[in-house]
N, C-alpha and C. Protein backbone atom coordinates (compact mmCIF):
# COMPACT_ATOMS: atom_id res chain seq x y z
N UNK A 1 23.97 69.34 -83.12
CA UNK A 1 25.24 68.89 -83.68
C UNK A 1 24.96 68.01 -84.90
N UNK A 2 25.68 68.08 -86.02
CA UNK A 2 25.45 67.71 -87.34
C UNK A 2 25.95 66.02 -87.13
N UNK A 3 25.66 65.18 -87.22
CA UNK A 3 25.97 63.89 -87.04
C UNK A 3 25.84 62.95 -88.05
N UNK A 4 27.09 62.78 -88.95
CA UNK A 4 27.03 61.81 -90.80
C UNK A 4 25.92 61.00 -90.53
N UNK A 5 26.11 60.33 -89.25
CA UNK A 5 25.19 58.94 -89.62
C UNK A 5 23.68 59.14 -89.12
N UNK A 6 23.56 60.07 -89.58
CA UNK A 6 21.70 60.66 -89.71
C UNK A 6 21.87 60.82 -91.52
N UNK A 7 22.89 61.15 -92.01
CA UNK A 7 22.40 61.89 -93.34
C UNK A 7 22.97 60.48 -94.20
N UNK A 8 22.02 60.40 -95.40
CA UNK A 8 22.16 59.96 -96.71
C UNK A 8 22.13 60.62 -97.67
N UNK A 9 23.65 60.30 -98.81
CA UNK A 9 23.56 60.24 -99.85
C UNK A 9 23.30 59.88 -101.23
N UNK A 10 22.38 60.17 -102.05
CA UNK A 10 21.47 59.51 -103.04
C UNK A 10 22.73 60.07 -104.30
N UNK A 11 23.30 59.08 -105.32
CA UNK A 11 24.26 59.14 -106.35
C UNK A 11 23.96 58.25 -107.16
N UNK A 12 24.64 57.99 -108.59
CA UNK A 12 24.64 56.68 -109.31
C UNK A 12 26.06 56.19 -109.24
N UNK A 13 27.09 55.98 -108.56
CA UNK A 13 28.16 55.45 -108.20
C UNK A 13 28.61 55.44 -109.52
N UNK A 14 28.59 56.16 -110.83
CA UNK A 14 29.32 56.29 -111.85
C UNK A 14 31.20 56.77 -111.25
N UNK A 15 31.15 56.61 -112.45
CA UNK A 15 33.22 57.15 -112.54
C UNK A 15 33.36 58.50 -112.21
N UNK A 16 34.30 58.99 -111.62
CA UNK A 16 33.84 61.05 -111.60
C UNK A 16 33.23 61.38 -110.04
N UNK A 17 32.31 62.38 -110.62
CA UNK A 17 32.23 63.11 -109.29
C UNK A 17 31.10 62.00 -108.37
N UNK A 18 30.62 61.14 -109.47
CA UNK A 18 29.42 59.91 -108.62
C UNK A 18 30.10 59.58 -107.51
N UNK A 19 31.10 58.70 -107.92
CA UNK A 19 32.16 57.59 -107.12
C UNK A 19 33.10 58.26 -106.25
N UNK A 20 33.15 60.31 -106.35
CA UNK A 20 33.88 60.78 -105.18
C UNK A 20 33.40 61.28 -104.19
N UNK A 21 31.52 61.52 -104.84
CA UNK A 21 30.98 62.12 -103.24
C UNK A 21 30.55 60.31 -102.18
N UNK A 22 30.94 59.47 -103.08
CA UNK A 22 30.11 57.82 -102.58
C UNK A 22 31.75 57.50 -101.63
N UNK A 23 32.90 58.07 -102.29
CA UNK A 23 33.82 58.12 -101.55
C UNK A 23 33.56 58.49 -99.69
N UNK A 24 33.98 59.55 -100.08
CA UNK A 24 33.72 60.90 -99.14
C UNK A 24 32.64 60.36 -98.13
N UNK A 25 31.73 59.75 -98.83
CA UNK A 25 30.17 59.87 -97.72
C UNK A 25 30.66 58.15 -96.94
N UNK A 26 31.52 57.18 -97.31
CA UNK A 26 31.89 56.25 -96.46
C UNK A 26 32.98 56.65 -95.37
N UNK A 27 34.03 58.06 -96.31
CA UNK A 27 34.91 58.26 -95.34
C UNK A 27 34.23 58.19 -94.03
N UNK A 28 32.93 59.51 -94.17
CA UNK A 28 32.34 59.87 -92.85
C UNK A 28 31.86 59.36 -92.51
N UNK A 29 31.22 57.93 -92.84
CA UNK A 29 30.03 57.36 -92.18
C UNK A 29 28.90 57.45 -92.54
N UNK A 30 28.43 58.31 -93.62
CA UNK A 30 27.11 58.29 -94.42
C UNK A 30 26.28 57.69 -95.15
N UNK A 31 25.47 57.50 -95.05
CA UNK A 31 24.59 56.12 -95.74
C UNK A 31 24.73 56.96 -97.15
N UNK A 32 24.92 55.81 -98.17
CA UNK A 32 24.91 55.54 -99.58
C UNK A 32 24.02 55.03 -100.12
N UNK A 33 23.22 55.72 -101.25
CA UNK A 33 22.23 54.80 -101.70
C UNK A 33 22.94 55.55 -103.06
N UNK A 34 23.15 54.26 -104.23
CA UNK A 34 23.29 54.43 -105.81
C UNK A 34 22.40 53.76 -106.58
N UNK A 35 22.18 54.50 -107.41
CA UNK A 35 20.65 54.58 -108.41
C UNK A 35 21.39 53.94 -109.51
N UNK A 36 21.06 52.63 -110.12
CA UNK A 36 21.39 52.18 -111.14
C UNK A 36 20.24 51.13 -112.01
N UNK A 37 21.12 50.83 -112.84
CA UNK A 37 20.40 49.84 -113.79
C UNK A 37 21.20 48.40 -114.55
N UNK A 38 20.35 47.00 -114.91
CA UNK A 38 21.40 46.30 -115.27
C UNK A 38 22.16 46.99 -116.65
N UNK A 39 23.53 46.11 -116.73
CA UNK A 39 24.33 46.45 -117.68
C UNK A 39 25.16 47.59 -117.39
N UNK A 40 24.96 48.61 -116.24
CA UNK A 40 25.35 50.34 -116.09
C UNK A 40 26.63 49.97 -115.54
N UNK A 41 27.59 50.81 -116.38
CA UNK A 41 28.71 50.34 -115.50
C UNK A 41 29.10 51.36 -114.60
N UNK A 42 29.49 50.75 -113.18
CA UNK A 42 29.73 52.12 -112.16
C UNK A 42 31.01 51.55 -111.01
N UNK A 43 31.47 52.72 -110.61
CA UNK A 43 32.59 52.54 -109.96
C UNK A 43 32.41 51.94 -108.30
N UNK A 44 31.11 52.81 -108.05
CA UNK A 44 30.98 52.35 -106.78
C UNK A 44 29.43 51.24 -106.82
N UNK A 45 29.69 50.29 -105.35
CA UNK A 45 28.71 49.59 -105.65
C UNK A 45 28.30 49.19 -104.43
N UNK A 46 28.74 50.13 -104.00
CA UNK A 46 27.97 50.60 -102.07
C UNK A 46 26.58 51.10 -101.84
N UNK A 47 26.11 50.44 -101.52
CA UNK A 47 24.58 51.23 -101.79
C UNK A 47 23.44 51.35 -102.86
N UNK A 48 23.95 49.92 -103.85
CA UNK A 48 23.84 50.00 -104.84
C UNK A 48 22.22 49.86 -105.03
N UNK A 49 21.67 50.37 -105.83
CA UNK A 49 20.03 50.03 -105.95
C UNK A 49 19.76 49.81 -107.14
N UNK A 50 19.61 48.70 -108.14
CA UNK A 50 19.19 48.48 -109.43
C UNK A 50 17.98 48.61 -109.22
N UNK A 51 17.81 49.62 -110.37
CA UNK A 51 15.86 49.51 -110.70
C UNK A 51 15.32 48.60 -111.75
N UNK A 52 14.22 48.34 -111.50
CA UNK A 52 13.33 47.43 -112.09
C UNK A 52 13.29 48.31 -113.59
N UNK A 53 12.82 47.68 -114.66
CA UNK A 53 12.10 48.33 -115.80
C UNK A 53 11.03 49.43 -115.24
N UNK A 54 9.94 48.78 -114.31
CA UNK A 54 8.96 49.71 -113.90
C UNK A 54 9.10 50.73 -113.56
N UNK A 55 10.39 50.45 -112.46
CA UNK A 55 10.43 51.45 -111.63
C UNK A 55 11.57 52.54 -112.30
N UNK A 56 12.40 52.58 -113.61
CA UNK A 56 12.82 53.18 -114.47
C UNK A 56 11.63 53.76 -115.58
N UNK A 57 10.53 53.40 -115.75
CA UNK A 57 9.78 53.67 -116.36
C UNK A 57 9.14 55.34 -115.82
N UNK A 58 8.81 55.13 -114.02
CA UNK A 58 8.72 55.95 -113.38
C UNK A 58 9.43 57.23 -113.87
N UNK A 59 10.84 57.02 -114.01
CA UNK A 59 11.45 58.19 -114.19
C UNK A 59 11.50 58.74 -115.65
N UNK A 60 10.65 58.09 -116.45
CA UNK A 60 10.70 58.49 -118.13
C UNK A 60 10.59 59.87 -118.34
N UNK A 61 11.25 60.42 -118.89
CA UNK A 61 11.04 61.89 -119.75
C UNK A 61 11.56 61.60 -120.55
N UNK A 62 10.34 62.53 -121.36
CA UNK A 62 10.35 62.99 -122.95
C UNK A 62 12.18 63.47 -123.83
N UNK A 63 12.48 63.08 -124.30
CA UNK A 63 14.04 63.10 -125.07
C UNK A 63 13.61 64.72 -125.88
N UNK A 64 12.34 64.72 -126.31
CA UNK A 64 12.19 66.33 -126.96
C UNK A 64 11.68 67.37 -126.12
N UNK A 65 11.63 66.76 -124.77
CA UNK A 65 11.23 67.89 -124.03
C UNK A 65 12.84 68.03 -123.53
N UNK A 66 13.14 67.19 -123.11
CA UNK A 66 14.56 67.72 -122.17
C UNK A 66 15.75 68.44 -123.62
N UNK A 67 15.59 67.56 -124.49
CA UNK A 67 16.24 68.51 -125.71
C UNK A 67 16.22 70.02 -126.36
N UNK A 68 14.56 70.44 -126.36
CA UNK A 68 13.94 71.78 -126.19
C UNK A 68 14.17 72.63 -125.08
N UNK A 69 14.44 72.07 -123.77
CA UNK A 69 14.63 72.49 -122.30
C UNK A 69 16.24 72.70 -121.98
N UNK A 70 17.37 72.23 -122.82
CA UNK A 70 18.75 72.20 -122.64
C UNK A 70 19.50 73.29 -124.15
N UNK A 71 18.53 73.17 -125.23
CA UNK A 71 19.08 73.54 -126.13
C UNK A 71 19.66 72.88 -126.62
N UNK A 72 20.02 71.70 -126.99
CA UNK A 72 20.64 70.61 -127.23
C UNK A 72 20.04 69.54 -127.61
N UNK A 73 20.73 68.68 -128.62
CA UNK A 73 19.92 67.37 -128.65
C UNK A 73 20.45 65.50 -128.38
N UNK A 74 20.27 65.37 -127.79
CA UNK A 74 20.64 64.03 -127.56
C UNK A 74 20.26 63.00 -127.83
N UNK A 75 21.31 61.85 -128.24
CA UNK A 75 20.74 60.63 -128.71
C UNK A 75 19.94 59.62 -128.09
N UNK A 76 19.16 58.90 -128.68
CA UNK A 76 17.51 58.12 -128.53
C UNK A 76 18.14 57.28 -127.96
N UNK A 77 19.15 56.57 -127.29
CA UNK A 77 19.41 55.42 -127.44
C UNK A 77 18.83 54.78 -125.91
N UNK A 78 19.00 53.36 -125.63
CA UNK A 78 18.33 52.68 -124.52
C UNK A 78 19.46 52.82 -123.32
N UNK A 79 20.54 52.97 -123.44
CA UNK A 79 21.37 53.28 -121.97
C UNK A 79 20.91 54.69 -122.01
N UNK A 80 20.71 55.64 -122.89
CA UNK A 80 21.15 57.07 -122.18
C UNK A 80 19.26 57.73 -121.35
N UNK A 81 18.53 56.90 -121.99
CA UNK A 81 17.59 57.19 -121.69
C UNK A 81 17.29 56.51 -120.25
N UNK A 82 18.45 55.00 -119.71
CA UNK A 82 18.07 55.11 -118.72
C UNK A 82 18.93 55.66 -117.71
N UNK A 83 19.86 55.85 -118.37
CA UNK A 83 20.90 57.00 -117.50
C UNK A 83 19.92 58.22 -116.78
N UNK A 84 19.28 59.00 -117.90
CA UNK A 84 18.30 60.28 -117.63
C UNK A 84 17.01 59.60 -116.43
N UNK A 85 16.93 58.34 -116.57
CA UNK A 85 15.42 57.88 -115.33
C UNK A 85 16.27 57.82 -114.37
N UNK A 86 17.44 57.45 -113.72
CA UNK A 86 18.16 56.97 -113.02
C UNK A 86 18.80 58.41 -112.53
N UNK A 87 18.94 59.38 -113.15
CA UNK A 87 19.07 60.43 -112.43
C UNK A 87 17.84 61.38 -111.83
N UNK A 88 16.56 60.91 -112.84
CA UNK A 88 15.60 60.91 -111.63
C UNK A 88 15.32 60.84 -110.41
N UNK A 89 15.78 59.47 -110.26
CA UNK A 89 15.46 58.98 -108.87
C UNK A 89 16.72 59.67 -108.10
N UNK A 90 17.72 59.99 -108.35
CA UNK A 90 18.80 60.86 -107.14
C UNK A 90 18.09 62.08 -107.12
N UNK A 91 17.97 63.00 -108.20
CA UNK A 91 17.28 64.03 -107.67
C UNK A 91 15.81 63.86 -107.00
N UNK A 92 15.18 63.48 -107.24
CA UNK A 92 13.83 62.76 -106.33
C UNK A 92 13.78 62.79 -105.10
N UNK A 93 15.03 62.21 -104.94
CA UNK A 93 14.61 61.60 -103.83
C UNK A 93 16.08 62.51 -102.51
N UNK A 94 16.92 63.59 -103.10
CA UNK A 94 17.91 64.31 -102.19
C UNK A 94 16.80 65.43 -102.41
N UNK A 95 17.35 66.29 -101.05
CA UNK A 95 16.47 67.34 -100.36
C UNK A 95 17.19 68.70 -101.15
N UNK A 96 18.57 68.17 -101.08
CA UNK A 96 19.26 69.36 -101.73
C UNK A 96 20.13 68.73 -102.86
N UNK A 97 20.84 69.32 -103.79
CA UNK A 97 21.57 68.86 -104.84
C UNK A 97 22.87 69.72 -104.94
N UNK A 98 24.20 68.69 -105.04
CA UNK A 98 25.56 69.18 -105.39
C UNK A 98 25.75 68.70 -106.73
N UNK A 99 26.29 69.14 -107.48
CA UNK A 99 26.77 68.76 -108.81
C UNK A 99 28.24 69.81 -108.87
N UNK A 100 28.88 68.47 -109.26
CA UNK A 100 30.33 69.13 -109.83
C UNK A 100 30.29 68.86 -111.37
N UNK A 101 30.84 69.73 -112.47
CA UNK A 101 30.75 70.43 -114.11
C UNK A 101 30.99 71.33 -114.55
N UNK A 102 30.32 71.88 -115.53
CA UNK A 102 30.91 72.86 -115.57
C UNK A 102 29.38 73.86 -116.52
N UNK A 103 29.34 74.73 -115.76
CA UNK A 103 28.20 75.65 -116.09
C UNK A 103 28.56 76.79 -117.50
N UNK A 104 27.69 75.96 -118.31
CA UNK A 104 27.60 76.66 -119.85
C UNK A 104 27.34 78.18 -119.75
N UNK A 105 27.61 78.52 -120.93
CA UNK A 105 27.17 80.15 -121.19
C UNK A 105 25.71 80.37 -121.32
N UNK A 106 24.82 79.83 -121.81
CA UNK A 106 23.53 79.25 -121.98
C UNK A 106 22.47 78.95 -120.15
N UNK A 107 23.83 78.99 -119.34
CA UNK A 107 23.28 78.54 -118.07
C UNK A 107 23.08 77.09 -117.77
N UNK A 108 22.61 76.36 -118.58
CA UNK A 108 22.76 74.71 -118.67
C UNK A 108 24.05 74.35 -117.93
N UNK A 109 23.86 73.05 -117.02
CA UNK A 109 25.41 72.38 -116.78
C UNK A 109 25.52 71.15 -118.31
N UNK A 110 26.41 71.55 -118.16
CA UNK A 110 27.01 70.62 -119.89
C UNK A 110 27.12 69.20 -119.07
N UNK A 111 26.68 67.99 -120.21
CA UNK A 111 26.28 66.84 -120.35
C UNK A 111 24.91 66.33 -119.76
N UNK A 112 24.64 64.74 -119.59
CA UNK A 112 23.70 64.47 -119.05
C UNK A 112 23.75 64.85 -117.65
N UNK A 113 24.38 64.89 -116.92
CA UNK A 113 24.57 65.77 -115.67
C UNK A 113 23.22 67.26 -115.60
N UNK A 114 23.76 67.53 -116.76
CA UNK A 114 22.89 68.86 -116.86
C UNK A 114 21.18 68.76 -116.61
N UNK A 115 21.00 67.48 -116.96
CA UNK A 115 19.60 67.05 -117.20
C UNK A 115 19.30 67.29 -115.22
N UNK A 116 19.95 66.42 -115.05
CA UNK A 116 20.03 66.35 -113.22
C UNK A 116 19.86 67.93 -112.50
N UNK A 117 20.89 68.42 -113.00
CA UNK A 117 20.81 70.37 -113.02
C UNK A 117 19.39 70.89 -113.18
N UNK A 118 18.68 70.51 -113.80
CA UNK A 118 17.27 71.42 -114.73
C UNK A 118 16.31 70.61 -113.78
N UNK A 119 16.27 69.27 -113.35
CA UNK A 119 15.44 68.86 -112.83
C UNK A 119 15.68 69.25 -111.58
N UNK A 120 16.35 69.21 -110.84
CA UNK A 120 16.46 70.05 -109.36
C UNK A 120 15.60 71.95 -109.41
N UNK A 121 16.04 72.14 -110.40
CA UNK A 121 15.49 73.59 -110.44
C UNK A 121 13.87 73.54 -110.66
N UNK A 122 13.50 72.59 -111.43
CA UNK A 122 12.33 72.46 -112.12
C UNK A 122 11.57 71.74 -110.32
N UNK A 123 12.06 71.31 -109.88
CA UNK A 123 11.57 70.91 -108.54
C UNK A 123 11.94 71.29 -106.74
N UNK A 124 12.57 73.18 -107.41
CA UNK A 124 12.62 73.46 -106.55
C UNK A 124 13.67 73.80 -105.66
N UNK A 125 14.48 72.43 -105.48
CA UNK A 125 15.22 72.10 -104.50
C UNK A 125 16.75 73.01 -104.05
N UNK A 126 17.14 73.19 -103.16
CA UNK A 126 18.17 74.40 -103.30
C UNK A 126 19.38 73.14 -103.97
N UNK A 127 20.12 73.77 -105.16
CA UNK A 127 21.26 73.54 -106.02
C UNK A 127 22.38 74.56 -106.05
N UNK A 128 23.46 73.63 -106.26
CA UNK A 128 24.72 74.17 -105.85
C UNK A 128 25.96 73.40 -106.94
N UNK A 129 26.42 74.65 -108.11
CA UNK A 129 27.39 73.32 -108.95
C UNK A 129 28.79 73.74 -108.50
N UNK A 130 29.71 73.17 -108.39
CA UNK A 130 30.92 73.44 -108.43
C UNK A 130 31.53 73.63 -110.07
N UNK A 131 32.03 74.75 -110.37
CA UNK A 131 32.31 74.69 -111.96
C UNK A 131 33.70 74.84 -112.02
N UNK A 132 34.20 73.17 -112.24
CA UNK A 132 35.72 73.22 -112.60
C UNK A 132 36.40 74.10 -113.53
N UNK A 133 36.01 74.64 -114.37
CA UNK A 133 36.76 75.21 -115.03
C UNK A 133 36.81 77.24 -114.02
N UNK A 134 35.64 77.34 -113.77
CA UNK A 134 35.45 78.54 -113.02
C UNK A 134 36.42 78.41 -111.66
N UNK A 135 36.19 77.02 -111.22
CA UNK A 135 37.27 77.31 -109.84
C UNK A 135 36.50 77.77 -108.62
N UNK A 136 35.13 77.49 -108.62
CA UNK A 136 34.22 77.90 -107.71
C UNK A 136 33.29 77.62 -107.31
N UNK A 137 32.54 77.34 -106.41
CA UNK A 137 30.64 77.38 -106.24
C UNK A 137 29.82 78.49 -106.87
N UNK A 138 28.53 77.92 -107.13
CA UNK A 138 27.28 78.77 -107.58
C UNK A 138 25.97 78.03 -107.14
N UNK A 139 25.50 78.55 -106.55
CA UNK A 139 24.03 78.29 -106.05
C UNK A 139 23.00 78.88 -106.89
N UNK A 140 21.73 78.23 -107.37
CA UNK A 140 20.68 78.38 -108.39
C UNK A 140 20.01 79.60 -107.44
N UNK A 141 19.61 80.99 -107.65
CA UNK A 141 18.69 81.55 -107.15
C UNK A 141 17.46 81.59 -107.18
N UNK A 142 16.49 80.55 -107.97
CA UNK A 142 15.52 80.36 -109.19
C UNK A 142 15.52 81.44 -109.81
N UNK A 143 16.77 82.33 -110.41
CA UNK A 143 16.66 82.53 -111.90
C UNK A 143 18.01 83.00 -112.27
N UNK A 144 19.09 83.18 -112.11
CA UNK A 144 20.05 82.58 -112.04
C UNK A 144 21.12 82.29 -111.21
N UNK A 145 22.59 82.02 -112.05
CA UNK A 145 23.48 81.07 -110.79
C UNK A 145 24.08 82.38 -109.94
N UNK A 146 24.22 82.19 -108.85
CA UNK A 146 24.68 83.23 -107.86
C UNK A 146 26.25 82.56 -107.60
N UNK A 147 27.16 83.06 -108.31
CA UNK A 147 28.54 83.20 -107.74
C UNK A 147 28.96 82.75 -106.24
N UNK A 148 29.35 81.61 -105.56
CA UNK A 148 30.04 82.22 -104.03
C UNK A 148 30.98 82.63 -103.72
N UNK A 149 31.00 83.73 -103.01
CA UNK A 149 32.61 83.65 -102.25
C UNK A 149 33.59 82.64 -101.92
N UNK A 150 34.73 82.85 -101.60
CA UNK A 150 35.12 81.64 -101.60
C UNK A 150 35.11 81.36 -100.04
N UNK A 151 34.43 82.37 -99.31
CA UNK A 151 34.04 82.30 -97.94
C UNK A 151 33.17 81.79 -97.74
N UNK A 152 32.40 81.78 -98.48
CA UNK A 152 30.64 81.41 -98.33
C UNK A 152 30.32 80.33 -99.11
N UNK A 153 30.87 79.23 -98.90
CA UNK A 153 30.87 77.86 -99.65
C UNK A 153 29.60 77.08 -98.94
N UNK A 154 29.25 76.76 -100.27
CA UNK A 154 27.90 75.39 -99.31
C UNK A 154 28.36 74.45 -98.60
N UNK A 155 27.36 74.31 -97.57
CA UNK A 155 27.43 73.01 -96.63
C UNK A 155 26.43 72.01 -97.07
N UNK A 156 25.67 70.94 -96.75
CA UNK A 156 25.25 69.94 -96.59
C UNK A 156 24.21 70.45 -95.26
N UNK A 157 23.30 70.46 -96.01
CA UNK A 157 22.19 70.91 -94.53
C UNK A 157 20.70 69.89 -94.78
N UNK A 158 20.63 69.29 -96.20
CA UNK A 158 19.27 68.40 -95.38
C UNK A 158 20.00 67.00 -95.26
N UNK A 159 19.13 65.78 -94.65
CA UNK A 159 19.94 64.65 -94.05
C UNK A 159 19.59 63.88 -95.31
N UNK A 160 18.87 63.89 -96.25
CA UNK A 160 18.96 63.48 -97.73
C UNK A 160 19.27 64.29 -98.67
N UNK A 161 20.62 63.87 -99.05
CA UNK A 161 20.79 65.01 -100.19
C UNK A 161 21.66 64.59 -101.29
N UNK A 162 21.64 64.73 -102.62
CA UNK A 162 22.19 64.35 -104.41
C UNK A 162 23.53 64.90 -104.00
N UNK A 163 24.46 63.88 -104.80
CA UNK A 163 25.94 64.44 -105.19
C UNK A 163 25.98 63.42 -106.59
N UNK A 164 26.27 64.37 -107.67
CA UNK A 164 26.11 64.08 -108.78
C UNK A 164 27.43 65.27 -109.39
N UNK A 165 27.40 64.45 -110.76
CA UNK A 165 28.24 65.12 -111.86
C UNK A 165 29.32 64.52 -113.08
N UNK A 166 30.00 65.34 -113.12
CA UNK A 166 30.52 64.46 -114.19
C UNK A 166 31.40 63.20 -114.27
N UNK A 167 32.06 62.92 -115.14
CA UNK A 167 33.02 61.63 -115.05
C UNK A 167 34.38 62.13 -115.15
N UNK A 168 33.94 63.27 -115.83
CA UNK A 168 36.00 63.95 -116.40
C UNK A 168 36.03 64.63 -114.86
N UNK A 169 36.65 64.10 -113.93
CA UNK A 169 36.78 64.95 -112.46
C UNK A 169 38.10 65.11 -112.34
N UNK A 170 38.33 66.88 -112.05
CA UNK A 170 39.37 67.48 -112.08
C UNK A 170 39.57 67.49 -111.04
N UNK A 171 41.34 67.81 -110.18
CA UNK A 171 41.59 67.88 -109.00
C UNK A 171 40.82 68.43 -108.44
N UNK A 172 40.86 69.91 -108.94
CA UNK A 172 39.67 70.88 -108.19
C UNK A 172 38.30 70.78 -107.44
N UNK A 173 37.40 69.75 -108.65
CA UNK A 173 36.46 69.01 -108.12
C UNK A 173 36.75 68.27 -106.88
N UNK A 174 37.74 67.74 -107.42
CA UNK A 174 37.59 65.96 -105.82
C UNK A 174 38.02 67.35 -105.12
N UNK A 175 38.91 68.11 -104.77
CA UNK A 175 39.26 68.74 -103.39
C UNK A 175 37.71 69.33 -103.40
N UNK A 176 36.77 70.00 -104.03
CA UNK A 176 35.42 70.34 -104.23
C UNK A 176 34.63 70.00 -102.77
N UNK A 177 35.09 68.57 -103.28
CA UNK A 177 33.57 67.75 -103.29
C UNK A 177 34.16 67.13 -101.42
N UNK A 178 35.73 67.26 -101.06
CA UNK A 178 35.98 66.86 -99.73
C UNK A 178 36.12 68.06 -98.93
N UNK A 179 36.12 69.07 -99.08
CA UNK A 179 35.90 70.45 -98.79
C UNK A 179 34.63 70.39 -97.93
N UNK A 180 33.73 70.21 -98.91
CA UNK A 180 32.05 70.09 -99.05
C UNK A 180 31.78 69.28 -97.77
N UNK A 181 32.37 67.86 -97.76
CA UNK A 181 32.24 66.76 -96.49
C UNK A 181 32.90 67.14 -95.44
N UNK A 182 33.89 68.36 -95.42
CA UNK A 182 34.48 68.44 -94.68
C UNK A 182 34.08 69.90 -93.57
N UNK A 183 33.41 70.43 -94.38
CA UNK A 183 33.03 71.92 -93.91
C UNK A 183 31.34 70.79 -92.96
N UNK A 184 30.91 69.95 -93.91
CA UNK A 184 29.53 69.64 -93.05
C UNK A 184 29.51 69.18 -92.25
N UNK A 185 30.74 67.89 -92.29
CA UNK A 185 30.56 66.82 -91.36
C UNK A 185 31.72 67.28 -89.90
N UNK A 186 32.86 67.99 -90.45
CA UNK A 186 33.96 67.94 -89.37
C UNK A 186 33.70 69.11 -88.41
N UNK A 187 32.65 69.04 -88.12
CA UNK A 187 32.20 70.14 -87.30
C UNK A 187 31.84 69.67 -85.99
């Protein structure tokens, strides 16, 4: 029997889909852990974990590798770079990854979100985006996104696992993302 208070969720309690799966995971009883940094401003602050410089350092990647790797280029600056370490450590450290966005033509999920997207794949882990504008789930096959039914929606199956995404969160998403808690946990 699936039981919330075995599983944790790893997020950055940002505005959006951060602060609705950090929702959702208190409705049920789920441990919260949010990946942040000083100065970051975030909605939720349950679980909150500021990292050290060091331990943001940990999560450094290259701005021209992930730019070459997205097709895209993004600015140098000192929040966004620790935005990108800080989503490190959620994907790092969840077994599986949800992201609500919206999946480019290119295959990329659009924004820094996306970065979170490429690193789950790049490490493996089974990924799953909800794409608001599509109106649906897609699971990464490692090589590309597989469509779901609207029968065959993901659950929540390891007891550490990422809920990440954007900030512009559409109805669709939040019903998404309680769907998601609701298919795993109300069982």
């Amino acid at each position: 029997m699936t039981r919330p208070e075995d599983y944790i969720l790893f997020s950055g309690g940002a505005p959006g889909a951060e602060a609705e799966f950090g929702a959702n995971a208190e409705r049920w009883r789920l441990d919260e852990v949010n990946f942040g940094f000083e100065g970051h401003s975030v909605a939720r602050t349950r679980g909150m974990r500021i990292l050290t410089h060091e331990e943001l350092q940990a999560g450094d990647v290259s701005l021209e590798y992930i730019s070459r790797l997205m097709n895209r280029r993004y600015a140098d600056t000192s929040t966004f770079r620790k935005v990108l370490q800080s989503i490190w450590y959620q994907i790092n450290h969840g077994q599986e990854v949800f992201v609500v966005g919206t999946i480019l033509p290119d295959g990329h999920v659009k924004g820094g979100t996306g970065w979170g997207a490429e690193f789950a794949k790049l490490c493996n882990k089974p990924l799953h985006v909800f794409d608001q504008v599509k109106e649906r789930w897609f699971t990464w096959d490692q090589r590309d996104w597989a469509e779901r039914a609207t029968d065959d929606v993901p659950l929540v199956t390891q007891a550490h696992f990422t809920g990440t995404g954007t900030r512009v969160l559409h109805d669709n998403g939040r019903r998404a993302i309680a769907a998601l808690f609701e298919r795993s946990f109300g069982r």
